[in-house]
N, C-alpha and C. Protein backbone atom coordinates (compact mmCIF):
# COMPACT_ATOMS: atom_id res chain seq x y z
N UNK A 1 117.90 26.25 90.29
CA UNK A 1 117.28 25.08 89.67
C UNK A 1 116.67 24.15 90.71
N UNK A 2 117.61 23.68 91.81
CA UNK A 2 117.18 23.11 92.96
C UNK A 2 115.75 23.41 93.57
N UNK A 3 115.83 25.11 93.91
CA UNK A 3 114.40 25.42 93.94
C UNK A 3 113.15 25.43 93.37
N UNK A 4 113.48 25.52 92.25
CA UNK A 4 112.31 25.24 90.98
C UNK A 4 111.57 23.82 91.04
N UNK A 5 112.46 22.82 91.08
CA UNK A 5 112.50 21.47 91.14
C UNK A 5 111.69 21.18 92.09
N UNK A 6 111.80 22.02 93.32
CA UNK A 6 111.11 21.44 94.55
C UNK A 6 110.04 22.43 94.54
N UNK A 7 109.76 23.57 94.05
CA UNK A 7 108.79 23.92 93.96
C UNK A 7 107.27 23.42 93.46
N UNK A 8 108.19 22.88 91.63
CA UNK A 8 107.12 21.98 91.08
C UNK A 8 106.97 20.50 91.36
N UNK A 9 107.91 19.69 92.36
CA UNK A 9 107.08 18.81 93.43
C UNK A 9 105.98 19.17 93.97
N UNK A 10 106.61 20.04 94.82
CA UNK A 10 105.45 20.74 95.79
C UNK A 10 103.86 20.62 95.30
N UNK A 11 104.15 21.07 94.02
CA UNK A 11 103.04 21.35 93.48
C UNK A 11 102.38 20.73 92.96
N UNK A 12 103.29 19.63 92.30
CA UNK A 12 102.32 18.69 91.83
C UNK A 12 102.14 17.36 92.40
N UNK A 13 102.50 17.10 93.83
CA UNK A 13 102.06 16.53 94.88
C UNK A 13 100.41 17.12 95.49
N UNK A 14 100.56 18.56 95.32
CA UNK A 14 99.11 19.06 96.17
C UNK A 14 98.21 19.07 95.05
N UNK A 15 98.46 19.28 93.77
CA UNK A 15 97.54 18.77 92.62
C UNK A 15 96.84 17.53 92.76
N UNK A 16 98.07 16.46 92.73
CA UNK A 16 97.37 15.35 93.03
C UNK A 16 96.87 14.70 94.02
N UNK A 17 97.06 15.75 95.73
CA UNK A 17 96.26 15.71 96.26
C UNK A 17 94.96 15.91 96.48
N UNK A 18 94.62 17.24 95.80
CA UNK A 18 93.00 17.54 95.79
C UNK A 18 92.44 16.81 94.65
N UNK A 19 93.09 16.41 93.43
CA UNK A 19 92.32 15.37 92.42
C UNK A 19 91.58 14.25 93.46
N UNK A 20 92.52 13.52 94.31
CA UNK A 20 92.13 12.10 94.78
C UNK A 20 91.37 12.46 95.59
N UNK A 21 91.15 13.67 96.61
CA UNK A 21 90.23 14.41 97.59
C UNK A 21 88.74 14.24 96.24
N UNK A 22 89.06 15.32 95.72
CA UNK A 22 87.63 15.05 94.76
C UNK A 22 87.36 13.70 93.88
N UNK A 23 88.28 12.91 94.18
CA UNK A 23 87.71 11.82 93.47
C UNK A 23 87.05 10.68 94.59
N UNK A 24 87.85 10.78 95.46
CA UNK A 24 86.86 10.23 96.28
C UNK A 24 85.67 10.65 96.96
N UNK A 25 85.59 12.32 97.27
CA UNK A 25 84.35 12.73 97.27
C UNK A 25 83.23 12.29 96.32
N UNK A 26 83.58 11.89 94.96
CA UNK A 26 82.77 11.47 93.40
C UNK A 26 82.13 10.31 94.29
N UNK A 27 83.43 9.46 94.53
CA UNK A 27 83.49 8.00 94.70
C UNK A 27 81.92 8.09 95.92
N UNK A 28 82.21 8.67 96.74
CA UNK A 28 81.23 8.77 98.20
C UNK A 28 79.96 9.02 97.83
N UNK A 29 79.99 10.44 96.66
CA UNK A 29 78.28 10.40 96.68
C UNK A 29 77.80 9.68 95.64
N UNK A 30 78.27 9.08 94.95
CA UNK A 30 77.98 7.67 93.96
C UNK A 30 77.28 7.04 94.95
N UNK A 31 78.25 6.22 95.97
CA UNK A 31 77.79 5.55 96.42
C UNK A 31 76.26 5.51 97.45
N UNK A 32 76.41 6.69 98.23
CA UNK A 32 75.16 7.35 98.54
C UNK A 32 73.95 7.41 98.05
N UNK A 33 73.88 7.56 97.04
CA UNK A 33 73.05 7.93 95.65
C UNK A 33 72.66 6.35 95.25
N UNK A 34 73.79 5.69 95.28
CA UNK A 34 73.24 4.03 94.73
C UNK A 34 72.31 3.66 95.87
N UNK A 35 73.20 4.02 97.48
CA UNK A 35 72.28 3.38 98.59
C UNK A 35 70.80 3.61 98.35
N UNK A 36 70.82 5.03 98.38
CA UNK A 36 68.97 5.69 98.27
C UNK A 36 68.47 5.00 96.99
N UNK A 37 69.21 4.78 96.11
CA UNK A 37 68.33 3.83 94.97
C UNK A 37 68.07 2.51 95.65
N UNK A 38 68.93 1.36 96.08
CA UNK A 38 68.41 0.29 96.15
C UNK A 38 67.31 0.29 97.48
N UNK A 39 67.55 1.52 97.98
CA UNK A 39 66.49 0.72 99.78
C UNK A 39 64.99 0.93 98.80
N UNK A 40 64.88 2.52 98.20
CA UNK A 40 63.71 2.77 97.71
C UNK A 40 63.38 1.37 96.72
N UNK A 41 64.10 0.91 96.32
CA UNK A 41 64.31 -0.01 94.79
C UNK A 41 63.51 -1.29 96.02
N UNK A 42 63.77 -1.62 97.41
CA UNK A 42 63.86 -2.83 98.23
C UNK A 42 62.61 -2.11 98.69
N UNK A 43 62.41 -1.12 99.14
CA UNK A 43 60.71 -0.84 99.74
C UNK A 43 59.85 -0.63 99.29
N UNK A 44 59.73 -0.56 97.64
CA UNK A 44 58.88 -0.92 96.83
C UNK A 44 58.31 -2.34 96.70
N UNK A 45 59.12 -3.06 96.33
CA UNK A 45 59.23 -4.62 96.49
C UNK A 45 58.81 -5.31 97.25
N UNK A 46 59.16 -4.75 98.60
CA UNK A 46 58.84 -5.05 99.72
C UNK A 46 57.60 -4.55 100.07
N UNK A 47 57.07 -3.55 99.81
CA UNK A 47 55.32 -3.77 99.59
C UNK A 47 54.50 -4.72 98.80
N UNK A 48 55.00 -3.99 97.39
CA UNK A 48 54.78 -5.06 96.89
C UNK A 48 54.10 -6.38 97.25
N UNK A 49 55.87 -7.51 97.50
CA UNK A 49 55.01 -8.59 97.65
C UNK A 49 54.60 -8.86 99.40
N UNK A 50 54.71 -7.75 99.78
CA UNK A 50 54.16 -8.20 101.70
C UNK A 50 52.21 -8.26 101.05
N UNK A 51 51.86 -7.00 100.10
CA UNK A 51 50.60 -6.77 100.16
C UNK A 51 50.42 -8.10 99.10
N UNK A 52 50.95 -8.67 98.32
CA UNK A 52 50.08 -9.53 97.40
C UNK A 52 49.81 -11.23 98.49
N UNK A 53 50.97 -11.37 98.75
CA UNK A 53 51.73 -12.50 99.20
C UNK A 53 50.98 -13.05 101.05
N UNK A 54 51.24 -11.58 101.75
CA UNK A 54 50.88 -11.69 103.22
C UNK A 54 49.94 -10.86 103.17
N UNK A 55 49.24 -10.14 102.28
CA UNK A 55 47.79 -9.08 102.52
C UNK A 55 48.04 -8.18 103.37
N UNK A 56 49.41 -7.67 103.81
CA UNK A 56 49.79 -6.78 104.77
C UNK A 56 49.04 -5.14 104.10
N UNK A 57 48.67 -4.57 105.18
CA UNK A 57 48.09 -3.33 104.95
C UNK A 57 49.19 -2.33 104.96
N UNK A 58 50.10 -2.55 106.11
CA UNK A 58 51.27 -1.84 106.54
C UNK A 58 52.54 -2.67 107.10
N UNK A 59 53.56 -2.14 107.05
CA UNK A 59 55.07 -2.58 107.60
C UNK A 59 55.98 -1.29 107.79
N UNK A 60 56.59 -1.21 108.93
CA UNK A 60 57.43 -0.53 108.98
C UNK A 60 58.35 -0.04 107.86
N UNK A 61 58.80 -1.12 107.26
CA UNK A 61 59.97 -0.87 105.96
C UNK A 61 59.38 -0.31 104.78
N UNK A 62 57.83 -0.29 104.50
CA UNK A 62 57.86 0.26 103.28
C UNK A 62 58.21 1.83 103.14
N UNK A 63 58.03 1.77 102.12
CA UNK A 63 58.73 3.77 102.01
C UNK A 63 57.09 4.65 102.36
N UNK A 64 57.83 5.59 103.28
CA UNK A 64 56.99 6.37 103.82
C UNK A 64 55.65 6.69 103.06
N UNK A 65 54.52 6.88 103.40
CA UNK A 65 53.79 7.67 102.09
C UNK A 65 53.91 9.09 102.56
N UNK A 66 53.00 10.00 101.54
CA UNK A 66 53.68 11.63 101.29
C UNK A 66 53.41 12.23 102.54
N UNK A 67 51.74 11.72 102.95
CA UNK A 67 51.65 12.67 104.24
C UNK A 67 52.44 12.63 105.48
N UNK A 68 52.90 10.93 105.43
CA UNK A 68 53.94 10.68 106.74
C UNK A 68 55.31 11.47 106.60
N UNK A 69 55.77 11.36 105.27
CA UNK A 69 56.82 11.99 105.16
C UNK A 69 56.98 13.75 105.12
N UNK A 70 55.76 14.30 104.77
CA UNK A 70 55.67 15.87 105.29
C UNK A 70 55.55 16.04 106.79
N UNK A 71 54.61 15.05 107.35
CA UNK A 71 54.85 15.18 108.75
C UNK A 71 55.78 15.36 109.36
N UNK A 72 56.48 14.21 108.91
CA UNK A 72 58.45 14.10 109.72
C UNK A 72 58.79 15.04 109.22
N UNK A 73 59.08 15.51 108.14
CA UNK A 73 59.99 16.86 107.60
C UNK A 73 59.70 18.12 108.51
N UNK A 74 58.63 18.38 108.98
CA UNK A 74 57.93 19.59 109.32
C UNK A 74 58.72 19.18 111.04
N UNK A 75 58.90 18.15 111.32
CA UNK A 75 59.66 18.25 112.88
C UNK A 75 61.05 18.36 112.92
N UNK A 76 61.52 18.04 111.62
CA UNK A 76 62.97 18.00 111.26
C UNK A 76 64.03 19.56 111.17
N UNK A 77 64.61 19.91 111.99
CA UNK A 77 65.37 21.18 111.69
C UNK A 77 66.16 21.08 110.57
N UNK A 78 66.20 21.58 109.47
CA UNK A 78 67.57 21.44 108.25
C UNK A 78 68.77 22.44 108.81
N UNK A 79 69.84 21.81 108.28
CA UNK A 79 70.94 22.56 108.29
C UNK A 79 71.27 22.68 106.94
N UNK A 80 71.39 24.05 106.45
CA UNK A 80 71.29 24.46 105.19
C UNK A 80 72.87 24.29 104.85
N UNK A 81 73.82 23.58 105.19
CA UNK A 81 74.99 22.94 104.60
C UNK A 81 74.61 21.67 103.56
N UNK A 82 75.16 22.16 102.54
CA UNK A 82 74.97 21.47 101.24
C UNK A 82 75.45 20.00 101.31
N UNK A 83 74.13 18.80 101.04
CA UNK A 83 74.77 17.50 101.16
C UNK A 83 75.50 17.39 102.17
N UNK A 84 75.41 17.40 103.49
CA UNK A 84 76.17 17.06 104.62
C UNK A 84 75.67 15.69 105.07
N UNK A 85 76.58 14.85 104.11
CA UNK A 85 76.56 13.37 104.90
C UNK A 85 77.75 12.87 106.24
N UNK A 86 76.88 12.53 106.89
CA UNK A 86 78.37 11.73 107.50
C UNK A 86 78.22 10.77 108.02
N UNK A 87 79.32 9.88 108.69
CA UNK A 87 79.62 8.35 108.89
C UNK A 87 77.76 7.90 109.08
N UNK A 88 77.68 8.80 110.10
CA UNK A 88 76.25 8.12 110.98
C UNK A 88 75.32 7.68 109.50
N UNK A 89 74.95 8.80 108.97
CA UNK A 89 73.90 8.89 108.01
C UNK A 89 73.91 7.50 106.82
N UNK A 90 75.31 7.63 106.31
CA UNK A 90 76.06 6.25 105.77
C UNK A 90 75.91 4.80 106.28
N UNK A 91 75.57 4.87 107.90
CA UNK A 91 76.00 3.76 108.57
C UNK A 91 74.34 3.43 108.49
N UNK A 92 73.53 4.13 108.32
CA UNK A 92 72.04 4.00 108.92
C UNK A 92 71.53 3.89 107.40
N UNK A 93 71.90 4.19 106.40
CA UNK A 93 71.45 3.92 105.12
C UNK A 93 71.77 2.47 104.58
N UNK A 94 73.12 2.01 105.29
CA UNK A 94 74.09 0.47 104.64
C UNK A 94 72.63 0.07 105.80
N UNK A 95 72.29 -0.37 106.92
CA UNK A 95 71.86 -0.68 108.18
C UNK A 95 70.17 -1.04 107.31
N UNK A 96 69.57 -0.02 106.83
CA UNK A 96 67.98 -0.05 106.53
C UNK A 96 68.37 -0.64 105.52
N UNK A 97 69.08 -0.75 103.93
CA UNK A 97 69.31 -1.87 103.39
C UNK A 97 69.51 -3.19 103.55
N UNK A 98 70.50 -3.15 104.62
CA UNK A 98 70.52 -4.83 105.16
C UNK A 98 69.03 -5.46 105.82
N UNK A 99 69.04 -4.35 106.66
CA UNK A 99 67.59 -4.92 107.18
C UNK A 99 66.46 -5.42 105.62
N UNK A 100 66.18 -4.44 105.23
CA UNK A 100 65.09 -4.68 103.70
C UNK A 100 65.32 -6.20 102.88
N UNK A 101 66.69 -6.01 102.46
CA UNK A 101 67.54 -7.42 102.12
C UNK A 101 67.29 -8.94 102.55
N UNK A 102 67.66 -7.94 104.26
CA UNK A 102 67.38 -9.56 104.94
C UNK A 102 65.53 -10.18 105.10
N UNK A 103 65.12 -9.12 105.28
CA UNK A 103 63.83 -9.16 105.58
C UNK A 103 62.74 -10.02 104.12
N UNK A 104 63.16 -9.40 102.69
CA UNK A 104 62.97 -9.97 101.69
C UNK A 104 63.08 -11.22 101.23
N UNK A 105 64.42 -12.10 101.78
CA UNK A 105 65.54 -13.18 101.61
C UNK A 105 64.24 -13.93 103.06
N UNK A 106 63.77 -13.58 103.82
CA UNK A 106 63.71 -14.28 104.94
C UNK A 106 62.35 -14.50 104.20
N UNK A 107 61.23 -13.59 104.57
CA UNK A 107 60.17 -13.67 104.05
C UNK A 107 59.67 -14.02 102.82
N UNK A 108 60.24 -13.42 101.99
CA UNK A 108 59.54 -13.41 100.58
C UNK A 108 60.75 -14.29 99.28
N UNK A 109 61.86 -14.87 100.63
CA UNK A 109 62.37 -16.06 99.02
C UNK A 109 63.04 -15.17 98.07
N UNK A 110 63.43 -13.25 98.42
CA UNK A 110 63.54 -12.66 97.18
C UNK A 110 64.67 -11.89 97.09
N UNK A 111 65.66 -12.13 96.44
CA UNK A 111 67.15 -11.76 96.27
C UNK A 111 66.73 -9.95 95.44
N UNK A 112 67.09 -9.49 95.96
CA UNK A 112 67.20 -7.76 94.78
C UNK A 112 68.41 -7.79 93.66
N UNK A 113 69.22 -8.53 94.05
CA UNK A 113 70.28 -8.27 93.29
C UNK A 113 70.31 -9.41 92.07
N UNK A 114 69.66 -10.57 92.58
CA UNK A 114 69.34 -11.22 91.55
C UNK A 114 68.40 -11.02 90.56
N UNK A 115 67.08 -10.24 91.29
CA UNK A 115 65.80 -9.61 90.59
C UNK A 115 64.86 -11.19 90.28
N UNK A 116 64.80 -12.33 91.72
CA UNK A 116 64.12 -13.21 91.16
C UNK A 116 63.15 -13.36 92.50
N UNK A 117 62.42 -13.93 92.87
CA UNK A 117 61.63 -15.12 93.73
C UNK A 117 61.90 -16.45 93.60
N UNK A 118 62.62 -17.02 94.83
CA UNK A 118 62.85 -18.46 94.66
C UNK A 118 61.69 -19.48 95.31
N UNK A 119 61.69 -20.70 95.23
CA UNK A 119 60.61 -21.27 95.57
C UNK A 119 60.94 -21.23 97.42
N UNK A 120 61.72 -21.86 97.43
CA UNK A 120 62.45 -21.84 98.71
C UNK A 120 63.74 -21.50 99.58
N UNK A 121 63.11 -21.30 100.75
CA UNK A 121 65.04 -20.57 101.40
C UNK A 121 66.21 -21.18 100.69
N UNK A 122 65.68 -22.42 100.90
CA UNK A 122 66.95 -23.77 100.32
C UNK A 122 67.49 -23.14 99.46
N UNK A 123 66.70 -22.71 98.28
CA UNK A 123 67.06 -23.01 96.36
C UNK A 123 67.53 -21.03 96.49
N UNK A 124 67.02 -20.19 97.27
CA UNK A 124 67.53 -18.73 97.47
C UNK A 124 69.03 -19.30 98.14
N UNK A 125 69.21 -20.00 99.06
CA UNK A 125 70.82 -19.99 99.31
C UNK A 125 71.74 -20.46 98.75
N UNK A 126 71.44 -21.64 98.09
CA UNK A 126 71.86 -22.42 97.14
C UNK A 126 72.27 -21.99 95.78
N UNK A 127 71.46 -21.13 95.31
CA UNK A 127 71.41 -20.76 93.99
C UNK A 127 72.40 -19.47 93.81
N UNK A 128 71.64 -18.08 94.68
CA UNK A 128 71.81 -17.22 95.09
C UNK A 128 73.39 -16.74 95.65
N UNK A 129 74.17 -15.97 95.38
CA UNK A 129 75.83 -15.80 95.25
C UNK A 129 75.98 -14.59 96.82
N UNK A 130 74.71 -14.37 97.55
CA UNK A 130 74.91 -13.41 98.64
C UNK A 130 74.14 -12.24 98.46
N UNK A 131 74.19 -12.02 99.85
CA UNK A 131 72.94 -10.98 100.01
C UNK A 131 73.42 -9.66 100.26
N UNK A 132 74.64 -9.38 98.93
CA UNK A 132 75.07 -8.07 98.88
C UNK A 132 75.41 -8.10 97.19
N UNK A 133 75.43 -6.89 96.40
CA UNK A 133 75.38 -6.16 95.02
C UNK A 133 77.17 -6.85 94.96
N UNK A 134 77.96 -6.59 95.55
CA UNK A 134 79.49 -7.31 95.16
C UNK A 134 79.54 -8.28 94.61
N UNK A 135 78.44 -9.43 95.22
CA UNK A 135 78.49 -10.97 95.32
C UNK A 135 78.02 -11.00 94.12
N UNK A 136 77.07 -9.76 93.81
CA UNK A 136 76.57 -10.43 92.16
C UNK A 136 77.37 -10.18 90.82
C-alpha cells in the first residue's frame, strides 16, 4: 500500500509538473504575441502621426517596408527550430516597445494604451496612469 501511495505522489507531482511547464509556456507566447502586436500597433501610429504632424518622410521606428524587410531576411540564416525565443529576443522586443512608447509620449503627446493625443506633455502626465498596458 505504502508503495502505491508513493507511487501515485510521484505521479501526480510530475503531472502537475508538466501542466505548469505548459502553462507557462501558454503564458510566454501570449505574451510574445501581445509584444509583436503592440510595437506593430506603436509603428503604425508612429508613422502615422510623424508623417501628418512632422512631414517626416522616414524614421527609424516605423515598421520596415516589404522590400527592406526581404532584404534583411535574405541576410538572415534561420534556424529551423520551431519558435525559438529566448531571453535576448524578449529583452529586445520589451526594449523597441519602450523606445516607440517613449518616443510617442515625448513627441507626439500620444499614450497607446490610452488610444488618445493630449494637448500637452503636462495634461499626457497628469491625466495619463503610465507608460505601460498594467498601468491601464
Amino acid at each position: 500500500k505504502e508503495k502505491t501511495r508513493i507511487k501515485e505522489e510521484r505521479k501526480n507531482k510530475f503531472n502537475q509538473q508538466i501542466q505548469s511547464t505548459y502553462q507557462d509556456h501558454l503564458k510566454q507566447k501570449y505574451y510574445l504575441k501581445r509584444l509583436r502586436i503592440d510595437i506593430a500597433k506603436c509603428q503604425s501610429i508612429c508613422e502615422r502621426l510623424d508623417k501628418e504632424k512632422l512631414n517626416l518622410e522616414e524614421n527609424i521606428l516605423w515598421k520596415k517596408k516589404k522590400q527592406d524587410k526581404e532584404e534583411d531576411e535574405e541576410e538572415v540564416v534561420v534556424d529551423d527550430e520551431e519558435e525559438q525565443y529566448d531571453n535576448d529576443d524578449q529583452f529586445n522586443m520589451e526594449n523597441q516597445l519602450k523606445k516607440l512608447t517613449n518616443y510617442l509620449r515625448d513627441k507626439h503627446f500620444y499614450c497607446i494604451w490610452c488610444g488618445q493625443t493630449f494637448e500637452t506633455l503636462d495634461e499626457l502626465q497628469n491625466t495619463c496612469p503610465g507608460n505601460e498596458r498594467d498601468l491601464h
